[in-house]
PDB file of N, CA and C in Angstrom:
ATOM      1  N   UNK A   1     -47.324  30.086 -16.792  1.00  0.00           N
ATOM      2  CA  UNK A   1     -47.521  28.730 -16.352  1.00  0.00           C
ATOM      3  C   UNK A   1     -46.254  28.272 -15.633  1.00  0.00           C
ATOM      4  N   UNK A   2     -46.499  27.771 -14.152  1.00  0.00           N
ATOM      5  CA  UNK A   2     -45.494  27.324 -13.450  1.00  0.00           C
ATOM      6  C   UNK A   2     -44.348  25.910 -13.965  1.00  0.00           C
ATOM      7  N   UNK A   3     -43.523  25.551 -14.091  1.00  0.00           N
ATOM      8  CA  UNK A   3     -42.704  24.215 -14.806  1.00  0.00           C
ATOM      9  C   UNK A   3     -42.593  23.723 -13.067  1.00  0.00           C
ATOM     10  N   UNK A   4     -42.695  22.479 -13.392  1.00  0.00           N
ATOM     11  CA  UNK A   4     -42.325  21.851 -11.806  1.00  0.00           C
ATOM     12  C   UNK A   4     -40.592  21.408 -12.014  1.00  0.00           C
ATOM     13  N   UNK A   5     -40.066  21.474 -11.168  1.00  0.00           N
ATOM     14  CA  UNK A   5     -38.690  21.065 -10.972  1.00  0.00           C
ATOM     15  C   UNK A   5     -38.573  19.882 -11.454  1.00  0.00           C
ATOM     16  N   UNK A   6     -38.056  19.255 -11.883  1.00  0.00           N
ATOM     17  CA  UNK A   6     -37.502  17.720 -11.904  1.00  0.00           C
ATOM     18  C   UNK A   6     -36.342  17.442 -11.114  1.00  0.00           C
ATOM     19  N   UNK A   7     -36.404  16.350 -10.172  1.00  0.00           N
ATOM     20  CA  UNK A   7     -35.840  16.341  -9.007  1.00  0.00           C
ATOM     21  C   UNK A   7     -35.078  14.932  -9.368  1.00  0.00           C
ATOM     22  N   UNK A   8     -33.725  14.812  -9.228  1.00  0.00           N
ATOM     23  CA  UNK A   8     -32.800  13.813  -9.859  1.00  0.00           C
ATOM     24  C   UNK A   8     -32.587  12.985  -8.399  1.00  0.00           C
ATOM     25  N   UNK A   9     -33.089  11.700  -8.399  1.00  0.00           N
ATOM     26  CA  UNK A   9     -32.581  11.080  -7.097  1.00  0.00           C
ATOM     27  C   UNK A   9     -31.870   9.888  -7.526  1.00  0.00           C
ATOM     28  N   UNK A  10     -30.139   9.853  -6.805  1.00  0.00           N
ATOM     29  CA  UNK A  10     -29.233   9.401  -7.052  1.00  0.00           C
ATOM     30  C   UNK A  10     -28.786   8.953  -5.918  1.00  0.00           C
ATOM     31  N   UNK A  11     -27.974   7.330  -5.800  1.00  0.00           N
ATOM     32  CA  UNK A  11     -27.283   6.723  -4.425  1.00  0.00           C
ATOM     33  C   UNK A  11     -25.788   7.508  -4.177  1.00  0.00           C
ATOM     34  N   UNK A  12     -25.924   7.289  -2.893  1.00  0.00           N
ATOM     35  CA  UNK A  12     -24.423   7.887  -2.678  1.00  0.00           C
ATOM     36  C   UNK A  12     -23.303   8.113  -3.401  1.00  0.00           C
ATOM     37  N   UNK A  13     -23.037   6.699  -4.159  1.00  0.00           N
ATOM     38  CA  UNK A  13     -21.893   6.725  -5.159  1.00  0.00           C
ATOM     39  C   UNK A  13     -22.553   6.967  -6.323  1.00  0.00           C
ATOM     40  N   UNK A  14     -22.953   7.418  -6.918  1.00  0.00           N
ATOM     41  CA  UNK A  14     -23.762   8.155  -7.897  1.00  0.00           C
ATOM     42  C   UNK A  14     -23.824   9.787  -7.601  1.00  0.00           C
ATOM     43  N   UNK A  15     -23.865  10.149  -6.522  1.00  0.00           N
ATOM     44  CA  UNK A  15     -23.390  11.605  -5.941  1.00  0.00           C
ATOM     45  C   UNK A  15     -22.103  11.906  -5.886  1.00  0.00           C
ATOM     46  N   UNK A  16     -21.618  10.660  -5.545  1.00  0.00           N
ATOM     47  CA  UNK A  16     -20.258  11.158  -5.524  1.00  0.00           C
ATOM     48  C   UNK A  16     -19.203  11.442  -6.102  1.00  0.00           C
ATOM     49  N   UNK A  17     -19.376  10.075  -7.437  1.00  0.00           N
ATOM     50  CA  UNK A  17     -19.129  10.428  -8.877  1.00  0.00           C
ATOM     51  C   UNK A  17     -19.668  11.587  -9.779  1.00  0.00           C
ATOM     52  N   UNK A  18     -20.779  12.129  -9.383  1.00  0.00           N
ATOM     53  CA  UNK A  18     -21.305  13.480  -9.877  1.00  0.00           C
ATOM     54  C   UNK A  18     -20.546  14.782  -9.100  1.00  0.00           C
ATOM     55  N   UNK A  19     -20.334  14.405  -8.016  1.00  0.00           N
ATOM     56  CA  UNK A  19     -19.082  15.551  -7.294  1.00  0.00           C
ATOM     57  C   UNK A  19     -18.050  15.988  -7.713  1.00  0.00           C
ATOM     58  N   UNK A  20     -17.233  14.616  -7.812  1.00  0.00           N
ATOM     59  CA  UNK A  20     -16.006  14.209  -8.543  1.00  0.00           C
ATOM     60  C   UNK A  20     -16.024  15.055  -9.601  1.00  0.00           C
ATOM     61  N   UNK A  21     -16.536  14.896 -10.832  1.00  0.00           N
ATOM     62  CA  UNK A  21     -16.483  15.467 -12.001  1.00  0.00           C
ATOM     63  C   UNK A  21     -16.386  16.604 -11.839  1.00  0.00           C
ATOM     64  N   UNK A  22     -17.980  17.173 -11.260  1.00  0.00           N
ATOM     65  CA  UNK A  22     -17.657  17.988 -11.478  1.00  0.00           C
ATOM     66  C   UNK A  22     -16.647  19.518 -10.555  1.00  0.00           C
ATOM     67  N   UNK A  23     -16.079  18.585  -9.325  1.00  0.00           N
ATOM     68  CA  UNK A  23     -15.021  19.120  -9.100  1.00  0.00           C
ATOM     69  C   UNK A  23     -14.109  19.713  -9.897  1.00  0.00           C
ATOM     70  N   UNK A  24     -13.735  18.343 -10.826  1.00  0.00           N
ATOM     71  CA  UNK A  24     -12.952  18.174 -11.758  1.00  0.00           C
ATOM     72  C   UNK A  24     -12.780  19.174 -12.610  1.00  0.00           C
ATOM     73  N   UNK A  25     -14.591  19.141 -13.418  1.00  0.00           N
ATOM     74  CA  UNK A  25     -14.445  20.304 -14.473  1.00  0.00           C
ATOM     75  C   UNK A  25     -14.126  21.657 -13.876  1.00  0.00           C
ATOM     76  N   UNK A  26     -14.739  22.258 -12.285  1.00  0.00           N
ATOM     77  CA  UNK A  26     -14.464  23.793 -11.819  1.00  0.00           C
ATOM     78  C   UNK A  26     -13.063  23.956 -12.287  1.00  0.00           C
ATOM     79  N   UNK A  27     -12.251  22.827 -11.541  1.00  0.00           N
ATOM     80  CA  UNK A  27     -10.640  23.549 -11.066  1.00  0.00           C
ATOM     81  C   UNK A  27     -10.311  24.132 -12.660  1.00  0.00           C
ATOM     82  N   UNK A  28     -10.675  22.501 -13.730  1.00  0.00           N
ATOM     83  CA  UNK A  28      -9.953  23.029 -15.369  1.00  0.00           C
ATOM     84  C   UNK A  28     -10.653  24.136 -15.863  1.00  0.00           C
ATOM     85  N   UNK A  29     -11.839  24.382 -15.625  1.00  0.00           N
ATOM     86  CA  UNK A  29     -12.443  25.732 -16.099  1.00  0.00           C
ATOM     87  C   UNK A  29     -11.613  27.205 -15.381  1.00  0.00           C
ATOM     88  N   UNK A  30     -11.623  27.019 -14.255  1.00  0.00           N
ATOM     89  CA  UNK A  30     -10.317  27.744 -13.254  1.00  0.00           C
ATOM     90  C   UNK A  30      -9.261  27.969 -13.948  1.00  0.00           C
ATOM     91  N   UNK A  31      -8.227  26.817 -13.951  1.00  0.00           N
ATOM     92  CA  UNK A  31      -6.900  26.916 -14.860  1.00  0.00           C
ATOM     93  C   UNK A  31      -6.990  27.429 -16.201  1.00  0.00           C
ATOM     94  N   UNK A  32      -8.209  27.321 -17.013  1.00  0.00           N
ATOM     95  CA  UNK A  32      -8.120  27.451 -18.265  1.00  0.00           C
ATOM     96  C   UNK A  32      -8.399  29.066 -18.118  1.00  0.00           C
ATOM     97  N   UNK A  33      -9.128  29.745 -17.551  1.00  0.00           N
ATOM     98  CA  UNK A  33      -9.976  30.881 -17.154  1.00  0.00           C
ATOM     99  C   UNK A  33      -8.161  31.330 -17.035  1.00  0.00           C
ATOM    100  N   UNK A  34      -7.487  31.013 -15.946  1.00  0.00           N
ATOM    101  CA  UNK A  34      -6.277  31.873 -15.030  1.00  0.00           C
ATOM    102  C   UNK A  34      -5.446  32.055 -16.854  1.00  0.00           C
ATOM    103  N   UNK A  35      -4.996  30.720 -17.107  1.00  0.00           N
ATOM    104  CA  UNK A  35      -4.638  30.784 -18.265  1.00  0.00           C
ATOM    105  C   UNK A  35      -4.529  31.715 -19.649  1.00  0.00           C
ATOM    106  N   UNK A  36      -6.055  32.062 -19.525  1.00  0.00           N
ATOM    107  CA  UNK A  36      -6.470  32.843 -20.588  1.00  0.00           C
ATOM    108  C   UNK A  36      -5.838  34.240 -20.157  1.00  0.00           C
ATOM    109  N   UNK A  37      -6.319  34.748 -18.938  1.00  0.00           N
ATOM    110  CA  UNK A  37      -5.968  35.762 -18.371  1.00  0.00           C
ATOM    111  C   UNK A  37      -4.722  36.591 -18.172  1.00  0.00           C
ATOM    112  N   UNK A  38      -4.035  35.379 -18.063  1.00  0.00           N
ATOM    113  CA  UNK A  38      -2.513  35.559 -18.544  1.00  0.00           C
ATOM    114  C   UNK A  38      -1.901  36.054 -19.093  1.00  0.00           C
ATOM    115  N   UNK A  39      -1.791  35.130 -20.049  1.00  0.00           N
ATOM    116  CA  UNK A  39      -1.554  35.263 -21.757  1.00  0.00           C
ATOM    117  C   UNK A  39      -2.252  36.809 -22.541  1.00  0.00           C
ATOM    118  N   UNK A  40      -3.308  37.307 -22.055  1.00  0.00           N
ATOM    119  CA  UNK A  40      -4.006  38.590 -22.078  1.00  0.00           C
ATOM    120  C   UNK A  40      -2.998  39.712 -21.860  1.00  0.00           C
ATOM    121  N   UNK A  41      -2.718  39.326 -20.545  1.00  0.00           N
ATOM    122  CA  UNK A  41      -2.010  40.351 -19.885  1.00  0.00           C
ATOM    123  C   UNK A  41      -0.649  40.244 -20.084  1.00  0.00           C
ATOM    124  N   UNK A  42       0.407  39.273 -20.771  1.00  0.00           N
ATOM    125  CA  UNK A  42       1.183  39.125 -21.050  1.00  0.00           C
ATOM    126  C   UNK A  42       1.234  40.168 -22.612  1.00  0.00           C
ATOM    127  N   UNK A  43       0.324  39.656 -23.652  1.00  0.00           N
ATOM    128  CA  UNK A  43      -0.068  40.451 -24.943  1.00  0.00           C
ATOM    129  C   UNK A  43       0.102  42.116 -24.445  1.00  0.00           C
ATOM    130  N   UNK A  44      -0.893  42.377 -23.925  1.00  0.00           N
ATOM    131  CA  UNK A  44      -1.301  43.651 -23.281  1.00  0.00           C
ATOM    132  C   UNK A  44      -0.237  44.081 -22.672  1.00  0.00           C
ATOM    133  N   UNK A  45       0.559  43.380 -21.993  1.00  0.00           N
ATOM    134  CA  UNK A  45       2.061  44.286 -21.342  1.00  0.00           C
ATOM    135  C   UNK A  45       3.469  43.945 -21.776  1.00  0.00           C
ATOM    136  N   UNK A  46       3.657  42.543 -21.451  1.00  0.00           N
ATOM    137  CA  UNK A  46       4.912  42.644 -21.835  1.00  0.00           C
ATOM    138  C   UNK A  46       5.360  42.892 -23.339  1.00  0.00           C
ATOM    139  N   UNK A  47       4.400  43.324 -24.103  1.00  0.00           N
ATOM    140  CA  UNK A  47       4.755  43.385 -25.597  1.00  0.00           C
ATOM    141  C   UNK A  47       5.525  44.454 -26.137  1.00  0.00           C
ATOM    142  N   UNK A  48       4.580  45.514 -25.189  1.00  0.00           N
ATOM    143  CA  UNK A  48       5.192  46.783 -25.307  1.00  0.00           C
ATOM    144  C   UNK A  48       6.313  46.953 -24.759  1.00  0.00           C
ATOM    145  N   UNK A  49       6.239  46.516 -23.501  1.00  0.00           N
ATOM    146  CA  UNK A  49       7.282  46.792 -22.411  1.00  0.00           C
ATOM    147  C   UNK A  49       8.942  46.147 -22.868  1.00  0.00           C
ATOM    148  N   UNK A  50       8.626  44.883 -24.104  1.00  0.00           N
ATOM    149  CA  UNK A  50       9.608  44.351 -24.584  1.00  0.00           C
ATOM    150  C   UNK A  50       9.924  45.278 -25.792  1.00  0.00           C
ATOM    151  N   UNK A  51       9.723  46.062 -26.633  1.00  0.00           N
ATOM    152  CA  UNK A  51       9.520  46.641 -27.713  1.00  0.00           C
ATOM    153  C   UNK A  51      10.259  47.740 -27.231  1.00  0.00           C
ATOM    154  N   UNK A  52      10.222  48.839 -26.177  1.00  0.00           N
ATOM    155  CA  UNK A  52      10.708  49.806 -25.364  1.00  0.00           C
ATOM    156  C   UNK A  52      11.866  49.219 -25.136  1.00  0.00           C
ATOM    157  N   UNK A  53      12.297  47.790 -24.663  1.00  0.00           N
ATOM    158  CA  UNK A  53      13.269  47.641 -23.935  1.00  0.00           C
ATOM    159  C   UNK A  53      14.438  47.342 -25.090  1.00  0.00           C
ATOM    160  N   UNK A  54      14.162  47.040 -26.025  1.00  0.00           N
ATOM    161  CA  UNK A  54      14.619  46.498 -27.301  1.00  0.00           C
ATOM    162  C   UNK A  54      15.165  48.080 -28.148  1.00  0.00           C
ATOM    163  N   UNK A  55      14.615  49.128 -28.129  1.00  0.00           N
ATOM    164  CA  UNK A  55      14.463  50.336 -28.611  1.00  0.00           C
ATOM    165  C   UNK A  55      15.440  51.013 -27.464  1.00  0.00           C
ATOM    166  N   UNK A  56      15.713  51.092 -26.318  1.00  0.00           N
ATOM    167  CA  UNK A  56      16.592  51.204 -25.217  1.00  0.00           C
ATOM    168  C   UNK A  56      17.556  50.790 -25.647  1.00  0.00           C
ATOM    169  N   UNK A  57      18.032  49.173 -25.695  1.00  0.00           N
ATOM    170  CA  UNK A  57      19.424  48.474 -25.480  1.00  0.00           C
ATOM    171  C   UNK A  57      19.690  48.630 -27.054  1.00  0.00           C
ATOM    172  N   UNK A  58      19.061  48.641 -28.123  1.00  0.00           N
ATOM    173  CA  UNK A  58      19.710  49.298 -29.507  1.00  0.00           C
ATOM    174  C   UNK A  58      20.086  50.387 -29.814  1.00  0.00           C
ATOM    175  N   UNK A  59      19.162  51.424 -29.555  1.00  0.00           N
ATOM    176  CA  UNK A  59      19.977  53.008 -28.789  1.00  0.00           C
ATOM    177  C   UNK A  59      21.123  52.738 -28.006  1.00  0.00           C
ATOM    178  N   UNK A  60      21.384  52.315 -26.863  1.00  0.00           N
ATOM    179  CA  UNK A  60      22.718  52.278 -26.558  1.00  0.00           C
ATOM    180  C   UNK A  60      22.150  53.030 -25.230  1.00  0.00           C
ATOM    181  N   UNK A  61      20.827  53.421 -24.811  1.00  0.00           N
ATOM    182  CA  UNK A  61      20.628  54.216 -23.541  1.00  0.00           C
ATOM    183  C   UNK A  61      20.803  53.410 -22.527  1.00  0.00           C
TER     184      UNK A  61
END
């Protein structure tokens, strides 16, 4: 069985404030997303890479 669309009709500034937002929310979903990604790859590399370097300059190599 087909569902018919429901079709939202809104005035300009009612679009535009719906833009706005959700402009808004992409970029913080963006930043939060880059964020996460980060911090990942920070865990994932510099952990070790600090651990080695620490094991280096206490050796004395």
């Amino acid at each position: 069985m087909a569902r018919n669309k429901i079709e939202t009709v809104m005035s300009y500034d009612q679009w535009e404030q719906e833009h706005k937002r959700r402009t808004k929310k992409a970029i913080h979903d963006t930043i939060q997303g880059l964020t996460r990604d980060i911090a990942t790859a920070m865990i994932i590399l510099a952990l070790p890479l600090g651990m080695v370097a620490h094991f280096l300059l206490s050796t004395g190599y």
